[in-house]
N, C-alpha and C. Protein backbone atom coordinates (compact mmCIF):
# COMPACT_ATOMS: atom_id res chain seq x y z
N UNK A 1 -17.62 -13.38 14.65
CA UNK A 1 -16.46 -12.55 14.95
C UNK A 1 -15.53 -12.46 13.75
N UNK A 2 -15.26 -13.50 13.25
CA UNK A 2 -14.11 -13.24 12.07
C UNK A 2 -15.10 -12.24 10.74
N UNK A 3 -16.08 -12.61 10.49
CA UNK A 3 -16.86 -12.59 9.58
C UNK A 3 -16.72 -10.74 9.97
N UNK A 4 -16.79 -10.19 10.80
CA UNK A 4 -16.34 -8.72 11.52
C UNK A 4 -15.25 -8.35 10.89
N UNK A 5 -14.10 -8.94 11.62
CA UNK A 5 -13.11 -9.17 11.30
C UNK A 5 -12.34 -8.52 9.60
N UNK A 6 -13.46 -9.88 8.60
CA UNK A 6 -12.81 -9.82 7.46
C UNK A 6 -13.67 -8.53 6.97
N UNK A 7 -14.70 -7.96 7.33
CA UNK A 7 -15.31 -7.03 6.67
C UNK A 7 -14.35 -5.59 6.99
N UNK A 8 -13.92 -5.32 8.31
CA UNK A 8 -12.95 -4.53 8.54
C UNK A 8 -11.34 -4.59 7.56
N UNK A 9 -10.90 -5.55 7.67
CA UNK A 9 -9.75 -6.33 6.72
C UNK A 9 -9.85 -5.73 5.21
N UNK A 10 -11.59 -6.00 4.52
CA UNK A 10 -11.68 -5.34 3.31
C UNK A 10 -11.88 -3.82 3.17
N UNK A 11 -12.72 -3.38 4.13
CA UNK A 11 -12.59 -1.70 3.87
C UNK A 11 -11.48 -1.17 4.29
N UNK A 12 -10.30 -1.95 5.15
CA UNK A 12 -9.14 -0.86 5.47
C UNK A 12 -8.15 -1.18 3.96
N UNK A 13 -8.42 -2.32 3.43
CA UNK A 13 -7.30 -2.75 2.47
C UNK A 13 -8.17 -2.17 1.15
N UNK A 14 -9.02 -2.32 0.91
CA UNK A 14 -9.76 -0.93 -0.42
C UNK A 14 -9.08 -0.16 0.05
N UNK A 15 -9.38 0.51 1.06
CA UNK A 15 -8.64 2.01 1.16
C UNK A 15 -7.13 2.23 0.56
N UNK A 16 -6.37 1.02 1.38
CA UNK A 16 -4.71 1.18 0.87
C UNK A 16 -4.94 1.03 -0.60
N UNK A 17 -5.62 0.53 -1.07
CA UNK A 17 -5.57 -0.09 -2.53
C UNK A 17 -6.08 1.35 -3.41
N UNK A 18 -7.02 1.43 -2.78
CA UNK A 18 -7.81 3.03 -3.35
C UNK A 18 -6.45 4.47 -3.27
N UNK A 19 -5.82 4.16 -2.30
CA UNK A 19 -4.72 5.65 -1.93
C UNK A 19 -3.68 5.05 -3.01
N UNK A 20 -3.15 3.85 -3.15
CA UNK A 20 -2.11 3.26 -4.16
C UNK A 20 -2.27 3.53 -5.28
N UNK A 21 -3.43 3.45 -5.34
CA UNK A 21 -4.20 3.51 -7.38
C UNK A 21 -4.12 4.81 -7.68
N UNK A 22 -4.48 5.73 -6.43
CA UNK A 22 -4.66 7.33 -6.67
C UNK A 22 -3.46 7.66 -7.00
N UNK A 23 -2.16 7.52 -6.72
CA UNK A 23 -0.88 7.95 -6.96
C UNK A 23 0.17 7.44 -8.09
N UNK A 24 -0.30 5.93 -7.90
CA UNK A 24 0.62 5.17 -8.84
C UNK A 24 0.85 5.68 -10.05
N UNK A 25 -0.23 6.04 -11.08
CA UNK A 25 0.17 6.38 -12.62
C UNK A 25 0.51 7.84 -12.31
N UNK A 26 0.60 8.72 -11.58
CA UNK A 26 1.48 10.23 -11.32
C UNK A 26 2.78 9.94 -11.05
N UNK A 27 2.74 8.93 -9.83
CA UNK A 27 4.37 8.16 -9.26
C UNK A 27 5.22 8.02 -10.43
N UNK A 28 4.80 7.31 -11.11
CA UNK A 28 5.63 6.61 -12.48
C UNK A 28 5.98 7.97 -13.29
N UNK A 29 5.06 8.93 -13.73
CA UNK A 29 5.66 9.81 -14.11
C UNK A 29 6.58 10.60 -13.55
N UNK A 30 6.54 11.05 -12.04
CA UNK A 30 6.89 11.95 -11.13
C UNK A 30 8.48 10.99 -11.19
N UNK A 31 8.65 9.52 -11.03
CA UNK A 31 10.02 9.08 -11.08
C UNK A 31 10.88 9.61 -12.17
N UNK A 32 10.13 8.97 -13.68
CA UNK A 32 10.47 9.00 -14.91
C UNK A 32 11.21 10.67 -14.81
N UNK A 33 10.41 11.86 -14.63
CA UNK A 33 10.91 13.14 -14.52
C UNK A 33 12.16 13.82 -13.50
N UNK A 34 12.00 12.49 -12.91
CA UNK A 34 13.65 13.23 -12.01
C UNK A 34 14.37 12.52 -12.35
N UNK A 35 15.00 11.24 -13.12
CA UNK A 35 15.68 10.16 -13.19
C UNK A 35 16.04 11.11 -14.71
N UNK A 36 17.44 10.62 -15.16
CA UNK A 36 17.74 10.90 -16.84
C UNK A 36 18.03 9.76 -17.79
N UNK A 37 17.45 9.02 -17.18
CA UNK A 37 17.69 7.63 -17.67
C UNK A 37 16.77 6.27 -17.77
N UNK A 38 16.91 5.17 -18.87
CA UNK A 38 15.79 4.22 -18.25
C UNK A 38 16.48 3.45 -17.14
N UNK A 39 17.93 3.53 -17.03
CA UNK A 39 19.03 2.74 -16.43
C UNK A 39 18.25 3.05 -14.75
N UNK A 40 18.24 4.73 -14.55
CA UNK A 40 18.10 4.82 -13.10
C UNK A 40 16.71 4.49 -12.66
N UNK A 41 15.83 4.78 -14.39
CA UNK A 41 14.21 4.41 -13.42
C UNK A 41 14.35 2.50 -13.19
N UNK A 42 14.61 1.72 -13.95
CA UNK A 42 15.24 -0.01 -13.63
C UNK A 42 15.66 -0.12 -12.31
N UNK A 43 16.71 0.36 -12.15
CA UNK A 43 17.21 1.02 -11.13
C UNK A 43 16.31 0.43 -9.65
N UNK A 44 15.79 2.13 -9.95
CA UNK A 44 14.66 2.24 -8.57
C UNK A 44 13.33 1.26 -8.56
N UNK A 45 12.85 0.89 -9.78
CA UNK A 45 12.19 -0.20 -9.30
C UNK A 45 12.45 -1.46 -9.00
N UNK A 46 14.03 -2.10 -9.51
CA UNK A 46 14.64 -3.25 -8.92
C UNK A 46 15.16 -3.04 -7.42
N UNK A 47 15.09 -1.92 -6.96
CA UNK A 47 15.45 -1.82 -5.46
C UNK A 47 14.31 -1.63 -4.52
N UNK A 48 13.17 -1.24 -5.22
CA UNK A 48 12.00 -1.38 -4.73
C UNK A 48 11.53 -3.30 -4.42
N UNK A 49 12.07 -4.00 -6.02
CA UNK A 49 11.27 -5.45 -5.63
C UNK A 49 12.04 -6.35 -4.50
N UNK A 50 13.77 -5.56 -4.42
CA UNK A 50 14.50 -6.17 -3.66
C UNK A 50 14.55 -6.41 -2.73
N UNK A 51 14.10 -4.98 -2.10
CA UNK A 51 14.03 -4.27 -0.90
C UNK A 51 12.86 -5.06 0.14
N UNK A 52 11.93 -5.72 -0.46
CA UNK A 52 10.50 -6.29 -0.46
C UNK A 52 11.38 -7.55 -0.33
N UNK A 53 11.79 -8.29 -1.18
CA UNK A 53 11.91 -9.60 -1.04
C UNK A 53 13.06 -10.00 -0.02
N UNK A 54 13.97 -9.13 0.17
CA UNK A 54 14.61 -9.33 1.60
C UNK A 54 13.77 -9.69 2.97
N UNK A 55 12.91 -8.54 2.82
CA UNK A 55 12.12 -8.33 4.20
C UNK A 55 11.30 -10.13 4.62
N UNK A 56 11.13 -10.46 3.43
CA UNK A 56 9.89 -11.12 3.82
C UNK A 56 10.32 -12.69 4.78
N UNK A 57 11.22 -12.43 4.53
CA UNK A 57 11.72 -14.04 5.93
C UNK A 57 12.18 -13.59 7.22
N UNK A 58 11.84 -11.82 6.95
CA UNK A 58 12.09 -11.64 8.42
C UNK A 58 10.49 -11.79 9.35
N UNK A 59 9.59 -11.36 7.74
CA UNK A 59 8.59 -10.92 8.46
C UNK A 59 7.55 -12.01 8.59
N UNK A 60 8.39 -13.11 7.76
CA UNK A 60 7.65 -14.69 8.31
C UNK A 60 7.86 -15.22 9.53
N UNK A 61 8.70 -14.56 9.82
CA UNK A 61 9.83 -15.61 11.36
C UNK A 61 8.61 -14.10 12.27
N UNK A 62 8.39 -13.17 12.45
CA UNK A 62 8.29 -12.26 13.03
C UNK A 62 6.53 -12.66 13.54
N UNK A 63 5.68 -13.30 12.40
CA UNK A 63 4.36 -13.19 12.41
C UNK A 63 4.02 -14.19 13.17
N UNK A 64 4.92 -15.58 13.59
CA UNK A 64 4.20 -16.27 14.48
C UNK A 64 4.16 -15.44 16.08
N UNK A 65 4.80 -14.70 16.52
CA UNK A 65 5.40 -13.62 17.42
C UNK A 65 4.15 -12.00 17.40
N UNK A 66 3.94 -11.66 16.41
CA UNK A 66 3.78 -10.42 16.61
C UNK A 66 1.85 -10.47 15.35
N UNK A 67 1.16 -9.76 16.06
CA UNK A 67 -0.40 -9.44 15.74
C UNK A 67 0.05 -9.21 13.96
N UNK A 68 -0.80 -9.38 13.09
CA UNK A 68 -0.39 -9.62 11.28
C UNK A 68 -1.02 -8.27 11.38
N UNK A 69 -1.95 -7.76 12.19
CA UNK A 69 -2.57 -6.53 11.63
C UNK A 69 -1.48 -5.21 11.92
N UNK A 70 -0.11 -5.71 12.58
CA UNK A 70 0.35 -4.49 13.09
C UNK A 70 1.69 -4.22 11.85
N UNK A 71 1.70 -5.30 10.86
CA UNK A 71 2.28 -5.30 9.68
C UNK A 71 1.49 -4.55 8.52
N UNK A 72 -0.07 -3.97 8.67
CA UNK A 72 -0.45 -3.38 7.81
C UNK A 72 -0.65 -2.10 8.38
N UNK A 73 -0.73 -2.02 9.66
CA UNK A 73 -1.11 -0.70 10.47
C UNK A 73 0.88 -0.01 9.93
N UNK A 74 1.50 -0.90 10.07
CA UNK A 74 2.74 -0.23 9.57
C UNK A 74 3.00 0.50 8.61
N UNK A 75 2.60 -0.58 7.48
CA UNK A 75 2.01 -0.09 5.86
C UNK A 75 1.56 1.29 5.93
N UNK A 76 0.22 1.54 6.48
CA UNK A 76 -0.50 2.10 6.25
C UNK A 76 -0.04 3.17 6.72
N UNK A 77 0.33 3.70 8.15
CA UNK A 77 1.23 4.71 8.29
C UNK A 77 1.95 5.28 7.82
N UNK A 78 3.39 4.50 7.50
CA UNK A 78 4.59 4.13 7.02
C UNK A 78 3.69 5.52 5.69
N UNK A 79 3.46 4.47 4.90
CA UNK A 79 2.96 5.05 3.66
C UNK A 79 2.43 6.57 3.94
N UNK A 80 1.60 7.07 4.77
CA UNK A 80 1.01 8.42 5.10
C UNK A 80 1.93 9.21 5.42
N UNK A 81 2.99 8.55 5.84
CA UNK A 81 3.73 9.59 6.68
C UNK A 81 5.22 10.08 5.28
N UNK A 82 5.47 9.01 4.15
CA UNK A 82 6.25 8.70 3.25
C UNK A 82 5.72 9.80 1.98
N UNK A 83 4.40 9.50 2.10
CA UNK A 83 3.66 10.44 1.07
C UNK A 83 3.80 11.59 1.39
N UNK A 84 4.10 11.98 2.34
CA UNK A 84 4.26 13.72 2.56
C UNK A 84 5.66 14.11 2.03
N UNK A 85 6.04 13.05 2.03
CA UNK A 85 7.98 13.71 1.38
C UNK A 85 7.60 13.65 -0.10
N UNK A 86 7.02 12.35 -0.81
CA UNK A 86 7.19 12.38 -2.29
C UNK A 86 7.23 14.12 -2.71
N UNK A 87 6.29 15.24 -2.79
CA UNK A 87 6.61 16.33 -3.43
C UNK A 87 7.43 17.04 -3.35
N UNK A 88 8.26 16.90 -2.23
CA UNK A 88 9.44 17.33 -1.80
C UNK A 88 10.69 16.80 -2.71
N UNK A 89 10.84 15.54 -3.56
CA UNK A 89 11.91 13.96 -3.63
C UNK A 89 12.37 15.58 -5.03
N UNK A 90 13.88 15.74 -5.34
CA UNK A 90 14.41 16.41 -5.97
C UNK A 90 15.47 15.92 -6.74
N UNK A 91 15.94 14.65 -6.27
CA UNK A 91 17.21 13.82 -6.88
C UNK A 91 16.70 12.09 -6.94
N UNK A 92 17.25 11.92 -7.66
CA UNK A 92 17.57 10.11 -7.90
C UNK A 92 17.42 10.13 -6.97
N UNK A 93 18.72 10.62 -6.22
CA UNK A 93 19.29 9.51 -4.68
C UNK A 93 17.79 9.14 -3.94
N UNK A 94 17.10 10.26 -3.70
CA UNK A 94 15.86 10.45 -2.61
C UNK A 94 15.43 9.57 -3.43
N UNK A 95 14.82 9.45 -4.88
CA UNK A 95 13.69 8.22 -5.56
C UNK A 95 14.76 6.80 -4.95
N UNK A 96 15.85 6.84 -4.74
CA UNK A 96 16.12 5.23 -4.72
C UNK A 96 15.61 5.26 -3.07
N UNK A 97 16.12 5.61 -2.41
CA UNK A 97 15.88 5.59 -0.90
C UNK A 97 14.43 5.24 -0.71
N UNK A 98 13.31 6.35 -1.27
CA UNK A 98 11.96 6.05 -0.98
C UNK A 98 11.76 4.63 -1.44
N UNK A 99 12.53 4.05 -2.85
CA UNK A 99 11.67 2.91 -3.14
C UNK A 99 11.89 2.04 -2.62
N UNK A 100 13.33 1.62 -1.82
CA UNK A 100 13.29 1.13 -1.03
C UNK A 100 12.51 1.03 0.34
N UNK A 101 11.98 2.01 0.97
CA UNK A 101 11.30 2.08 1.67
C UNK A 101 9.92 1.88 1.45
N UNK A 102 9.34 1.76 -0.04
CA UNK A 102 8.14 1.54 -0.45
C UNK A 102 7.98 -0.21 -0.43
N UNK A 103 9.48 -0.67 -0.75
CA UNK A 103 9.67 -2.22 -0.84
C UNK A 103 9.38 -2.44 0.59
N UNK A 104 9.63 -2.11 1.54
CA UNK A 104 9.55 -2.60 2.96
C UNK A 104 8.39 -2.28 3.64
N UNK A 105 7.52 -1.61 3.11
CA UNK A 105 6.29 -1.30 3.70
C UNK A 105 5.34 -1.93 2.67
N UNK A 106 5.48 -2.10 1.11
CA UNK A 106 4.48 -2.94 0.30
C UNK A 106 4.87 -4.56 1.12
N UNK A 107 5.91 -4.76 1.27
CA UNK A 107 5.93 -6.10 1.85
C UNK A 107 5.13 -6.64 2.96
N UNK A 108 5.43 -5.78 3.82
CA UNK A 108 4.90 -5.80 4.95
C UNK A 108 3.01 -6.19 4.83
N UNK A 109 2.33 -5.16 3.66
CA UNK A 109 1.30 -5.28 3.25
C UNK A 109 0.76 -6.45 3.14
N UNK A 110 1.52 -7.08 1.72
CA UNK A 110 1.43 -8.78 1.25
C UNK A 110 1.35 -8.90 2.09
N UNK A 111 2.41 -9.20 3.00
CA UNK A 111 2.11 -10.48 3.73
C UNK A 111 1.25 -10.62 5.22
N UNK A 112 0.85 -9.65 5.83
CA UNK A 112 -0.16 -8.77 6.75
C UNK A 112 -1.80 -9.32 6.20
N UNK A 113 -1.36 -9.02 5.05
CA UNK A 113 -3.02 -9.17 3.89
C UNK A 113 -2.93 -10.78 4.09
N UNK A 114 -2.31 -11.77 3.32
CA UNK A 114 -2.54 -12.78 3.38
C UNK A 114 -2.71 -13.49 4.53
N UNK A 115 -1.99 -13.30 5.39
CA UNK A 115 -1.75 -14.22 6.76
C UNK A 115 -3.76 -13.48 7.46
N UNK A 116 -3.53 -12.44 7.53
CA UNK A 116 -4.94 -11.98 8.14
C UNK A 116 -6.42 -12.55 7.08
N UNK A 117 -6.17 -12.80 5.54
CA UNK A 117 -7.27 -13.24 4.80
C UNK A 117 -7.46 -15.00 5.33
N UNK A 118 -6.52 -15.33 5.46
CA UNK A 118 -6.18 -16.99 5.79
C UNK A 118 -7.01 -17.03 7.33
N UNK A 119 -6.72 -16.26 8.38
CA UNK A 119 -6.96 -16.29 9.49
C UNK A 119 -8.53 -15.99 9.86
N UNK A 120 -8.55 -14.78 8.91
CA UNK A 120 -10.01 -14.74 9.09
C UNK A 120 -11.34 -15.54 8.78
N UNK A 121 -11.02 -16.47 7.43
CA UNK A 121 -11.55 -17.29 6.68
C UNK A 121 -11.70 -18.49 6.88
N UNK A 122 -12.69 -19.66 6.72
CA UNK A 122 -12.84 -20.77 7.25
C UNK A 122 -12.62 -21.52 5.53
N UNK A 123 -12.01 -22.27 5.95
CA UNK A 123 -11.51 -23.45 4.72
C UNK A 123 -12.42 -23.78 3.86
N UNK A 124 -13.71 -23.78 4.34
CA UNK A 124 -15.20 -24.37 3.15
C UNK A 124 -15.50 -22.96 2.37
N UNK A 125 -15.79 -21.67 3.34
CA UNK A 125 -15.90 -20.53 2.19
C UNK A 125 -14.82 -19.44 1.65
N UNK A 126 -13.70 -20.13 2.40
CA UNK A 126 -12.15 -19.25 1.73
C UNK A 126 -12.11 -18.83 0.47
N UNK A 127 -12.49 -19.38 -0.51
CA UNK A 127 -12.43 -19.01 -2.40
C UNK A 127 -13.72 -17.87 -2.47
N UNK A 128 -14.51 -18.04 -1.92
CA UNK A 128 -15.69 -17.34 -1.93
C UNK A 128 -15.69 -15.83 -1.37
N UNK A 129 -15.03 -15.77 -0.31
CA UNK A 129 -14.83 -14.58 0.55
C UNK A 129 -13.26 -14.02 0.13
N UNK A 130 -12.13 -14.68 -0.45
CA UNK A 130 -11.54 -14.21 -1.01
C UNK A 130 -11.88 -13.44 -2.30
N UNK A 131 -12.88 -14.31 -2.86
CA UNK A 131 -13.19 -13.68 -4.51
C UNK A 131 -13.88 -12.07 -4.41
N UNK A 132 -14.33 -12.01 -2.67
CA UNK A 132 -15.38 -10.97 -2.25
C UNK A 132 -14.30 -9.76 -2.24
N UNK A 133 -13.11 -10.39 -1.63
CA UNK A 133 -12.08 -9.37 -0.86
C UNK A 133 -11.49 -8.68 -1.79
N UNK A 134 -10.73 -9.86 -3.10
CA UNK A 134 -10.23 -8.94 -4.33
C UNK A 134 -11.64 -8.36 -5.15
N UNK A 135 -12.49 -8.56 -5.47
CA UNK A 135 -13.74 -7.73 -5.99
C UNK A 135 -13.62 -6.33 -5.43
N UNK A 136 -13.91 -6.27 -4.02
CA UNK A 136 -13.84 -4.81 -3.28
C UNK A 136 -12.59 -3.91 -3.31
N UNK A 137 -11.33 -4.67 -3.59
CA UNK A 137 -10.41 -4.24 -3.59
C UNK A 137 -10.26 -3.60 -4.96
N UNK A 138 -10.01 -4.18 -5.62
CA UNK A 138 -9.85 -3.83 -7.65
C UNK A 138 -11.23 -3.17 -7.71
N UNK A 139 -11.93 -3.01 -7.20
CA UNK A 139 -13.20 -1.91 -7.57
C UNK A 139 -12.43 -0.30 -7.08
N UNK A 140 -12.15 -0.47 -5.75
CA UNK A 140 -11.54 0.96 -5.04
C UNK A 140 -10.17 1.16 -6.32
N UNK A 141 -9.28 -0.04 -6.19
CA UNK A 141 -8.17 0.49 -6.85
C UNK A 141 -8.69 1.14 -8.49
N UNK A 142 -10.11 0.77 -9.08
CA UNK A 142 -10.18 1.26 -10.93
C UNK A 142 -10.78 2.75 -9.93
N UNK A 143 -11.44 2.91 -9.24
CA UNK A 143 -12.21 4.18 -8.98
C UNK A 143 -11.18 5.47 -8.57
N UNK A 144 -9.82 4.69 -7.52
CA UNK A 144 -9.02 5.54 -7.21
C UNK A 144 -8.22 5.81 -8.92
N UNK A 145 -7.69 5.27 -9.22
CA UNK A 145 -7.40 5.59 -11.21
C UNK A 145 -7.80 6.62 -12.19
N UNK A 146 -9.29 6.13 -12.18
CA UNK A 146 -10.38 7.28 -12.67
C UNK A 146 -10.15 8.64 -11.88
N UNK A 147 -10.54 8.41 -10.61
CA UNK A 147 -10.57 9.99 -9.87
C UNK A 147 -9.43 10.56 -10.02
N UNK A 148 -8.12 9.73 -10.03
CA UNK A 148 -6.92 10.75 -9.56
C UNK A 148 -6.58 11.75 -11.07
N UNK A 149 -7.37 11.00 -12.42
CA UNK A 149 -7.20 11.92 -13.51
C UNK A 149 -7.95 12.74 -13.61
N UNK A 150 -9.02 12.69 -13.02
CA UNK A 150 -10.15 14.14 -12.61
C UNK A 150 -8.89 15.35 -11.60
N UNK A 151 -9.09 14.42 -10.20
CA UNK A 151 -8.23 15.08 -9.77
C UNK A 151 -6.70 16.17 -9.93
N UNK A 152 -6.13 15.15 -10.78
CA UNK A 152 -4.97 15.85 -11.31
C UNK A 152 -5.24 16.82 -12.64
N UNK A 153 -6.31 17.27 -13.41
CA UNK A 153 -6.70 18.06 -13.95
C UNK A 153 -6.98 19.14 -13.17
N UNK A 154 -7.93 19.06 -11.99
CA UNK A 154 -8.10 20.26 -11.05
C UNK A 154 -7.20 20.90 -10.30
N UNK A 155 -6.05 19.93 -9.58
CA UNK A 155 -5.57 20.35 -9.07
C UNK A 155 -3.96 20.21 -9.41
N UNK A 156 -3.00 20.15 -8.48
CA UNK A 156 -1.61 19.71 -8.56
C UNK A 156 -1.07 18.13 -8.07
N UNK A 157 -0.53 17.69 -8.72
CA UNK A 157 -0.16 16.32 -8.18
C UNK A 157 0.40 16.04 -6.78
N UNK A 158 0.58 17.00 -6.25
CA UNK A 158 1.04 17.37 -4.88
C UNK A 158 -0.59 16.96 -4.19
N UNK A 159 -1.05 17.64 -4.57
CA UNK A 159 -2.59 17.61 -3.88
C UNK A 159 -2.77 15.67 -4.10
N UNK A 160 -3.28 15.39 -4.57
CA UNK A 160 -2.72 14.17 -4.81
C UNK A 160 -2.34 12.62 -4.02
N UNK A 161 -1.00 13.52 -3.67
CA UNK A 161 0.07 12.81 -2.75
C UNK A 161 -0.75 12.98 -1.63
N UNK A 162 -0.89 14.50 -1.22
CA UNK A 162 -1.31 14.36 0.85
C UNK A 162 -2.40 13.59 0.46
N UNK A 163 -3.28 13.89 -0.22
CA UNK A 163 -4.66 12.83 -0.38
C UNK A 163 -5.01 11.87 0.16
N UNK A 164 -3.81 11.08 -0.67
CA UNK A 164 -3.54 9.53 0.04
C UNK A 164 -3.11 9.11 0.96
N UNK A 165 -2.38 10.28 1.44
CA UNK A 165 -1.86 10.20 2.75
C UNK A 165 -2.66 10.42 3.87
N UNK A 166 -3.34 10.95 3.68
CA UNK A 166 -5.01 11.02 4.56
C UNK A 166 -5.59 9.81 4.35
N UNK A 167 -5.77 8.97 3.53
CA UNK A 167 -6.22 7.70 3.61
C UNK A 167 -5.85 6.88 3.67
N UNK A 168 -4.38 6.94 3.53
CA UNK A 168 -3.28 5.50 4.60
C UNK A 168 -3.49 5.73 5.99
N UNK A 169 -3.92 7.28 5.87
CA UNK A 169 -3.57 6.97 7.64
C UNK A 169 -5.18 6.88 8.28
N UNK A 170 -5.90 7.31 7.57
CA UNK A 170 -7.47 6.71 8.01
C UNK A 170 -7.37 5.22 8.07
N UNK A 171 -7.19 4.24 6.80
CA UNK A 171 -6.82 2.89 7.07
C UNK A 171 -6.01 2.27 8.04
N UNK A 172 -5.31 2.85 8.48
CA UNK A 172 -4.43 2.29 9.58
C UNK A 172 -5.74 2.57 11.08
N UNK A 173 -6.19 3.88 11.04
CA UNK A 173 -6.86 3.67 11.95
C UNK A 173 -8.02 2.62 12.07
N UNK A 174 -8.57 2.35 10.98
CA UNK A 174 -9.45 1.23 10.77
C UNK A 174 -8.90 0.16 11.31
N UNK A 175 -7.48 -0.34 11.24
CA UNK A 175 -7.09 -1.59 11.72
C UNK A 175 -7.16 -1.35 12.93
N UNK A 176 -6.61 -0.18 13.67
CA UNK A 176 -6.01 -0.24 14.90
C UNK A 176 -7.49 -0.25 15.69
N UNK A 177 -8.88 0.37 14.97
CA UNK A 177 -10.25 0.42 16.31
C UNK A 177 -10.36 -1.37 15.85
N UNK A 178 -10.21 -2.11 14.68
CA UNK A 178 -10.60 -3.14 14.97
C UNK A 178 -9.42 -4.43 15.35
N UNK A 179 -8.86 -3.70 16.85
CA UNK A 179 -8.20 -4.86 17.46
C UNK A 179 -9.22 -6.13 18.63
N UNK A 180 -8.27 -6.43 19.10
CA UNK A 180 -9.31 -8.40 19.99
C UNK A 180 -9.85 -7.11 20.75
């Protein structure tokens, strides 16, 4: 059953990892181009790590209480539904707001990911099946990288964005068919 479990765990978290990779090096530019400053892009990514490190003693006190997979099904949504605004974002203000909201849903991720890799895993082959989990993962995230510069040659960086947003929200469904 776990051994189920963690195989579900790795293809829904490639995926987030694969939709993250696809956007990230456009993101960074797409910030850099609305911001006039290095002050405001600092800025938005210190409110992004902040925003994250607040959350996470809520979402320690929260996980003995509440299923770890419904902290990535959050993510994963969260994120699909977030990605449809990025081509829309026209001011700073909107980049600080989203990154904050990117801090509270990457958090959520971490710690969803770990508590569910721990849970799924038995103490004798934990290093082993972890080494399996980041392997599958950093494979999707170099492939999503590669493609999104194919991609963004063909198309518009907009295209892009929904992309991934189709595959946060496929991943979320992955968690949600593999509940008890």
């Amino acid at each position: 059953m776990k051994h189920n479990k963690l195989k579900w765990l790795i293809l829904s978290q490639s995926s987030v990892f694969f939709a993250s990779s696809l956007i990230f090096p456009f993101y960074i530019l797409f910030i850099k181009n609305i911001g006039s400053s290095y002050t405001q892009f600092g800025l938005s990514y210190g409110l992004f790590g902040l925003s994250g490190a607040l959350i996470h003693p809520l979402l320690g006190r929260l996980s003995a209480r509440v299923d770890n997979r419904y902290f990535l099904m959050a993510n994963s949504w969260g994120m699909a539904v977030l990605l449809l605004y990025f081509p829309h974002i026209s001011d700073v203000s909107q980049v600080y707001i989203v990154q904050v909201l990117l801090g509270l849903l990457g958090a959520m991720q971490k710690h969803g990911e770990k508590i569910l890799i721990a849970d799924y895993t038995d103490s004798g082959e934990r290093g082993r099946k972890i080494g399996s989990y980041h392997f599958w993962t950093a494979v999707f995230s170099a492939a999503a990288i590669i493609l999104g510069g194919f991609l963004a040659d063909f198309f518009t960086v907009h295209i892009i964005f929904y992309a991934s947003s189709i595959v946060f929200f496929v991943s979320g469904l992955m968690l949600y068919q593999n509940r008890e």
